[in-house]
N, C-alpha and C. Protein backbone atom coordinates (compact mmCIF):
# COMPACT_ATOMS: atom_id res chain seq x y z
N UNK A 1 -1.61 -18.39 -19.82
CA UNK A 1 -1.23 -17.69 -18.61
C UNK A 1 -0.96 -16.22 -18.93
N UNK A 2 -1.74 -15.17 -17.78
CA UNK A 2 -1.46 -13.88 -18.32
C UNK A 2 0.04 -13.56 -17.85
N UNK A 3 0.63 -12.68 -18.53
CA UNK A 3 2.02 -12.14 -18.29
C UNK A 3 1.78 -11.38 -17.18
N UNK A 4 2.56 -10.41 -16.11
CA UNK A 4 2.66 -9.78 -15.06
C UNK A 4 1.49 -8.56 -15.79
N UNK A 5 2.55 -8.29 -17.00
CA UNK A 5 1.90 -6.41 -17.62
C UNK A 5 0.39 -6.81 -17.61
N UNK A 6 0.09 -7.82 -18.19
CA UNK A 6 -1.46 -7.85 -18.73
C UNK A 6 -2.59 -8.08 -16.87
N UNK A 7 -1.81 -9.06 -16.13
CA UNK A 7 -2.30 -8.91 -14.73
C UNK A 7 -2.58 -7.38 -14.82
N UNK A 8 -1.30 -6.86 -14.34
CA UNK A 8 -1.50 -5.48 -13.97
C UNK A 8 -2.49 -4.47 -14.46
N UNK A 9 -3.08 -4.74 -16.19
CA UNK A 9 -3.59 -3.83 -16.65
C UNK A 9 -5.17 -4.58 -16.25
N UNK A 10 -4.62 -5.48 -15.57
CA UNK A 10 -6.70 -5.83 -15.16
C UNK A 10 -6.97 -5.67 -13.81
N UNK A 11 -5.78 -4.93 -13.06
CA UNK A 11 -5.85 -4.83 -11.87
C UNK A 11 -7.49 -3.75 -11.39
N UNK A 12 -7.40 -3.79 -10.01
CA UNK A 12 -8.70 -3.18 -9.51
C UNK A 12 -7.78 -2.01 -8.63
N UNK A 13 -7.70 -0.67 -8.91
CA UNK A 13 -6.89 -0.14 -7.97
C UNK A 13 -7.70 0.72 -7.44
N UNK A 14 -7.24 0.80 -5.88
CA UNK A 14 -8.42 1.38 -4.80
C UNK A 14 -7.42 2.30 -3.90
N UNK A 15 -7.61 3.43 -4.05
CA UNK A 15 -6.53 4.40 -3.20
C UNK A 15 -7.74 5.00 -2.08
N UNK A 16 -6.77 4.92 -0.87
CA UNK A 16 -7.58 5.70 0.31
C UNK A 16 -6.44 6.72 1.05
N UNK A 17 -7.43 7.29 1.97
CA UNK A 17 -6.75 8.76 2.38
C UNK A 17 -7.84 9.11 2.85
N UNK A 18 -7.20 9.71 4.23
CA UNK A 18 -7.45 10.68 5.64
C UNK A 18 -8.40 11.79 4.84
N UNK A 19 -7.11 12.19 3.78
CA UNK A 19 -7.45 13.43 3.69
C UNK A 19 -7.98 13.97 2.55
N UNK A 20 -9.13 14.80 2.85
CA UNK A 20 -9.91 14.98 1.00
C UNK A 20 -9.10 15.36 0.06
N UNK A 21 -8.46 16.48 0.06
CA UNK A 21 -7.23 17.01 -0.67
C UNK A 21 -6.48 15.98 -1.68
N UNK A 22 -6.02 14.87 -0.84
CA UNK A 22 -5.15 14.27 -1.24
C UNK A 22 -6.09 13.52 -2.26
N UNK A 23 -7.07 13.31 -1.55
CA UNK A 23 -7.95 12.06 -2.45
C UNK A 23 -8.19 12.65 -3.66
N UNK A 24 -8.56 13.93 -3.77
CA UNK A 24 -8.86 14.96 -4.77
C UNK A 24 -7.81 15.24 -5.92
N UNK A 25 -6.87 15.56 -5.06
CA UNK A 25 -5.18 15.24 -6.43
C UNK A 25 -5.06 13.92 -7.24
N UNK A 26 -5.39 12.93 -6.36
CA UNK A 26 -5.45 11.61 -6.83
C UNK A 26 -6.22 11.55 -7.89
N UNK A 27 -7.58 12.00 -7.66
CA UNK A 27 -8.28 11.36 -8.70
C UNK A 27 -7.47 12.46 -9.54
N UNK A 28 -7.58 13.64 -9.78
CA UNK A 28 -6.82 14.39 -10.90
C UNK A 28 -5.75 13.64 -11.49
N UNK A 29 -4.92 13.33 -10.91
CA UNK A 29 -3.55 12.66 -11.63
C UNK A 29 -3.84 11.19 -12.37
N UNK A 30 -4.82 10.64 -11.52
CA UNK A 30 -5.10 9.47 -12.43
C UNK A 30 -5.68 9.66 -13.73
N UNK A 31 -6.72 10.57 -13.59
CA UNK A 31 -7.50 11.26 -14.69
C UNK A 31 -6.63 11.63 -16.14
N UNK A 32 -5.44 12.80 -15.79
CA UNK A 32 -4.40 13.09 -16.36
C UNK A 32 -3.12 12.02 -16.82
N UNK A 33 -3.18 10.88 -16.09
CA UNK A 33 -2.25 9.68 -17.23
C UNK A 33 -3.33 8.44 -16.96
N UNK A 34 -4.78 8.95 -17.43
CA UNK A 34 -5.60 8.03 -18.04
C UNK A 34 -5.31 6.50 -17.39
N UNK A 35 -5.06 6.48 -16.41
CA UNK A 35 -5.62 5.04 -14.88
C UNK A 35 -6.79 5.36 -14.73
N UNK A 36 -7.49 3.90 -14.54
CA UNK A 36 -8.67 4.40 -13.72
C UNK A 36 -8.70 3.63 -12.27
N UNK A 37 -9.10 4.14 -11.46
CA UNK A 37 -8.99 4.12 -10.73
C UNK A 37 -10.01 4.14 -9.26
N UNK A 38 -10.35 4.41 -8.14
CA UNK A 38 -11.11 4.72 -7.21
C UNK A 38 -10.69 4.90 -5.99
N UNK A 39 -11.05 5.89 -5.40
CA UNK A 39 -10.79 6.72 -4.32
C UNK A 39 -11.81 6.68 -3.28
N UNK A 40 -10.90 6.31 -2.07
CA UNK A 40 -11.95 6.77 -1.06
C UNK A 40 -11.07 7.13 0.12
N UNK A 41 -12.32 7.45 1.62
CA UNK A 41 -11.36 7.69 2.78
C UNK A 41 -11.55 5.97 3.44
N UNK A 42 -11.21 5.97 4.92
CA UNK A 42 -11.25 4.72 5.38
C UNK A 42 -12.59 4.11 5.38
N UNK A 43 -13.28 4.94 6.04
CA UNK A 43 -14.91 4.39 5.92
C UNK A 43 -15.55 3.08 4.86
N UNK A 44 -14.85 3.86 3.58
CA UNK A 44 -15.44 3.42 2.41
C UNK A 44 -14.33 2.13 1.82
N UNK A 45 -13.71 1.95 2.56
CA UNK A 45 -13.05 1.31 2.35
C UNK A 45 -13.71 -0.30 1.99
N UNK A 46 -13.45 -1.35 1.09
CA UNK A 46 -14.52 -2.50 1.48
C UNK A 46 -14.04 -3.17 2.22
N UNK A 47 -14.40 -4.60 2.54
CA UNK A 47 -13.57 -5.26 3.68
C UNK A 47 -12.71 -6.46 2.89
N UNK A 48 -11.78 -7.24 3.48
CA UNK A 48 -11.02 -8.13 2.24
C UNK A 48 -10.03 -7.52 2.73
N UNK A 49 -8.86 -8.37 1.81
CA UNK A 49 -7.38 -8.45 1.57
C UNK A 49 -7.41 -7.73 0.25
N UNK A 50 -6.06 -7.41 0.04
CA UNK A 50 -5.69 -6.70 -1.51
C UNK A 50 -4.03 -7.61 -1.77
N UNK A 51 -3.94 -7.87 -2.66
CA UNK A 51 -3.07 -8.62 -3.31
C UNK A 51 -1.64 -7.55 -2.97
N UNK A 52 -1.89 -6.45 -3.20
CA UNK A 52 -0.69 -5.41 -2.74
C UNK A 52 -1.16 -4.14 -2.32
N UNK A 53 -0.54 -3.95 -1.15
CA UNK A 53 -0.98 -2.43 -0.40
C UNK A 53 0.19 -1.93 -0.56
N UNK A 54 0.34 -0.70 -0.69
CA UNK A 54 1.13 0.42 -1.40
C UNK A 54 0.82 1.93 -0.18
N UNK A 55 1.72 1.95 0.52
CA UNK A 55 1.43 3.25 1.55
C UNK A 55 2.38 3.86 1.41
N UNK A 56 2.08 5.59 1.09
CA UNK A 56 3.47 6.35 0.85
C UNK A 56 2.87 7.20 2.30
N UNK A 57 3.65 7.07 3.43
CA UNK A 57 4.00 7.29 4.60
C UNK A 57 5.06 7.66 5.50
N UNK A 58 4.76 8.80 6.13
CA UNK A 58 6.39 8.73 7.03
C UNK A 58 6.52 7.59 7.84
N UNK A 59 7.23 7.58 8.92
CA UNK A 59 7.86 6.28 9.81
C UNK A 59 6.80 6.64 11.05
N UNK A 60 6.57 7.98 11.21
CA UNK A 60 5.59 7.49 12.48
C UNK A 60 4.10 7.47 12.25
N UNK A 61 3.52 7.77 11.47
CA UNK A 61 2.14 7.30 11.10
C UNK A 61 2.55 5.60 10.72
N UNK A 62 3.70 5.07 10.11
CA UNK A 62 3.32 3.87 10.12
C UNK A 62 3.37 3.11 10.97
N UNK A 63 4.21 3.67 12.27
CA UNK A 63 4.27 2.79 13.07
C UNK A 63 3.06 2.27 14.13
N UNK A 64 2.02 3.56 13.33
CA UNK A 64 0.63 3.44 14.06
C UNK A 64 -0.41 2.31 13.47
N UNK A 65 -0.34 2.60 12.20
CA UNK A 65 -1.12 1.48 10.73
C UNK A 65 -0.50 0.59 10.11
N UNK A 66 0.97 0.29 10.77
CA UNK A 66 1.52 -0.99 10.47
C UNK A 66 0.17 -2.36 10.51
N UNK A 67 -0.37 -2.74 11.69
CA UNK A 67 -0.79 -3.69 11.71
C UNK A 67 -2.17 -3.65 11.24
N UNK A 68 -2.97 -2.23 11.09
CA UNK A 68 -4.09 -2.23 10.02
C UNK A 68 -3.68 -2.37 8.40
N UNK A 69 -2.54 -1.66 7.93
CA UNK A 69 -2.02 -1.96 7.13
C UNK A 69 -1.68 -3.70 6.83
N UNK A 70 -1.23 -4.15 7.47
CA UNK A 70 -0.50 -5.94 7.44
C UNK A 70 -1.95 -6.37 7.52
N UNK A 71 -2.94 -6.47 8.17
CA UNK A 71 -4.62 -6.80 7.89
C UNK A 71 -4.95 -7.08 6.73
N UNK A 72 -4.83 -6.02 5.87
CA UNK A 72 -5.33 -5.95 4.73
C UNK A 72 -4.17 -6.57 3.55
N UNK A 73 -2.84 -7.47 3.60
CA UNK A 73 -2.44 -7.52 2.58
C UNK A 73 -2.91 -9.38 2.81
N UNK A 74 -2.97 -9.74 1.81
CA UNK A 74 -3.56 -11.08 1.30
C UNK A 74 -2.34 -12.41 1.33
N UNK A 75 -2.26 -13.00 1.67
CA UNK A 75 -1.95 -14.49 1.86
C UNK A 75 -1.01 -14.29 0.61
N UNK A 76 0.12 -14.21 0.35
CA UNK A 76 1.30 -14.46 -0.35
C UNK A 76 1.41 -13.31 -1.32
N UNK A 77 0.52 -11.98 -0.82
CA UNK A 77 0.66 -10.32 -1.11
C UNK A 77 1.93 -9.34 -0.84
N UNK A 78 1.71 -8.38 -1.23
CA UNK A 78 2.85 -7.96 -0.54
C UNK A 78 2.65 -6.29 -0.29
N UNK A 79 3.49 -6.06 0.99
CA UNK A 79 3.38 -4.41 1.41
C UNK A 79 4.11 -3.84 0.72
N UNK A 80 3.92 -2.53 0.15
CA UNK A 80 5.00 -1.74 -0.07
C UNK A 80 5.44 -0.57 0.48
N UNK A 81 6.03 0.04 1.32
CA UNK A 81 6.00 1.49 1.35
C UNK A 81 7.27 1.99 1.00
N UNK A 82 6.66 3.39 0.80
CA UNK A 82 7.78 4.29 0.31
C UNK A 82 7.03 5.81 1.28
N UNK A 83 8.37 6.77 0.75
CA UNK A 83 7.47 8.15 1.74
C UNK A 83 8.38 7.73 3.01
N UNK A 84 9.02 6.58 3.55
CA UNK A 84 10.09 7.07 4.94
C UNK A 84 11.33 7.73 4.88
N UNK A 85 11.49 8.33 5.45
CA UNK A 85 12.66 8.99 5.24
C UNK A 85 14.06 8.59 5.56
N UNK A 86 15.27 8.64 4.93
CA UNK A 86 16.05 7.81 5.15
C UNK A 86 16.76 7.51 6.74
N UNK A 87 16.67 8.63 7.17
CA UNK A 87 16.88 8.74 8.66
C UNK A 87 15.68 7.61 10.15
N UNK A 88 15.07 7.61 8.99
CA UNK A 88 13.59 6.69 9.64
C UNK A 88 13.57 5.16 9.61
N UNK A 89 14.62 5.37 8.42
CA UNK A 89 13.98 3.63 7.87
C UNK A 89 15.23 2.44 8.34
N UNK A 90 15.92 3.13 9.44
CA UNK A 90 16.97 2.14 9.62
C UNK A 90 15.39 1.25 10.67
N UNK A 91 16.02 -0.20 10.86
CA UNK A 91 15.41 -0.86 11.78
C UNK A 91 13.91 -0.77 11.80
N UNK A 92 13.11 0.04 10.63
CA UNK A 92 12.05 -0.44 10.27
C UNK A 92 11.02 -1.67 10.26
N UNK A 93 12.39 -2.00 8.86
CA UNK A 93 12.02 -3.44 8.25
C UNK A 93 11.68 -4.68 9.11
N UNK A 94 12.47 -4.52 10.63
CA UNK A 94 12.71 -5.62 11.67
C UNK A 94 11.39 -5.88 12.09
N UNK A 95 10.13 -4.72 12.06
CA UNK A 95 9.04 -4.95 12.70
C UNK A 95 7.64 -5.63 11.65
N UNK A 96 8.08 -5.93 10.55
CA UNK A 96 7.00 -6.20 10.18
C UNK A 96 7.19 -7.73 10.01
N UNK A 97 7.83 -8.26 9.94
CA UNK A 97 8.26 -10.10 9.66
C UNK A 97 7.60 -10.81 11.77
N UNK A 98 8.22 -9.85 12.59
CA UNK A 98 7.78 -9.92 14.01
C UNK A 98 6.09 -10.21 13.71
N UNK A 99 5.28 -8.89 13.21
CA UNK A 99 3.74 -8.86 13.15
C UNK A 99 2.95 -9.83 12.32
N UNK A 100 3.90 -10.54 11.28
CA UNK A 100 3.12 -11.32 10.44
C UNK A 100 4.46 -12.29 10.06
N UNK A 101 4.86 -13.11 10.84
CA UNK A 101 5.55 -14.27 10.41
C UNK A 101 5.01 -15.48 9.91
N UNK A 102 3.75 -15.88 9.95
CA UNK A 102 3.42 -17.01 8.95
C UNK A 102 2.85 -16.86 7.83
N UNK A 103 3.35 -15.18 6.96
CA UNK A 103 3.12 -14.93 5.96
C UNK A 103 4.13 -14.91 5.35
N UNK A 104 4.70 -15.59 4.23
CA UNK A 104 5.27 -15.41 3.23
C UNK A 104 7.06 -14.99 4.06
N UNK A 105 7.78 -14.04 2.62
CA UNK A 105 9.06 -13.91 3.02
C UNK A 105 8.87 -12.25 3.11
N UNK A 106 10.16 -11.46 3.79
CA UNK A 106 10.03 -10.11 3.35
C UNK A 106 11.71 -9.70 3.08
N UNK A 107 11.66 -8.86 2.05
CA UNK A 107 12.78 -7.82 1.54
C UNK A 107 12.38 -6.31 1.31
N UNK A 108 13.62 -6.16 1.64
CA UNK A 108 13.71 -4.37 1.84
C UNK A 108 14.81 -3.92 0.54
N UNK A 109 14.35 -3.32 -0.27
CA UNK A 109 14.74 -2.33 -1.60
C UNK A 109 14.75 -1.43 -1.26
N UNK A 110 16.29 -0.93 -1.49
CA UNK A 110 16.41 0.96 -1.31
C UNK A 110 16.45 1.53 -2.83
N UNK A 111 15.60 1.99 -3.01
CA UNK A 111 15.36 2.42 -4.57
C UNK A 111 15.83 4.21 -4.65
């Protein structure tokens, strides 16, 4: 059985973004602590679930891609976001267990 670390280091990681810029830093920074990685905008996106979606977002773009976001996480996956602001994130958490209750459990970490 692989350990979590060794999962992780066989992971497939797929970052998307609106915006070229961003996509463009991305690949730089991955480049620079040697991840590899792949970038795209939505288009290119493939179709499928991902084991974990990871959105660094304010509170009102998510409250728009919450449920494209919840689409794409996989049968006992999990969301993550970060990027809300603390003023944002009261009563958040309440809406995503509402959109996808016969998935799994959810907790909220203030890191």
């Amino acid at each position: 059985m692989q350990s979590p670390l060794e999962s992780w280091a066989l992971a497939i990681l797929l970052g998307v973004d609106v915006d070229e810029q961003a996509l463009a830093a991305a690949r730089g920074n991955s480049a620079a602590n040697g991840v590899t990685a792949r970038y795209t905008d939505p288009a290119g996106l493939p179709p499928g679930t991902f084991d974990i979606v990871l959105a660094n977002i304010l509170s009102n773009p998510l409250k728009l891609l919450a449920p494209a976001l919840l689409a794409r996480v996989a049968p006992r996956g999990a969301l993550v976001l970060s990027g809300v602001l603390e003023r944002q994130a009261e009563g958040r958490h309440r809406d995503v267990p509402r959109q996808r209750p016969a998935r799994g459990s959810f907790r909220v970490a203030n890191l």
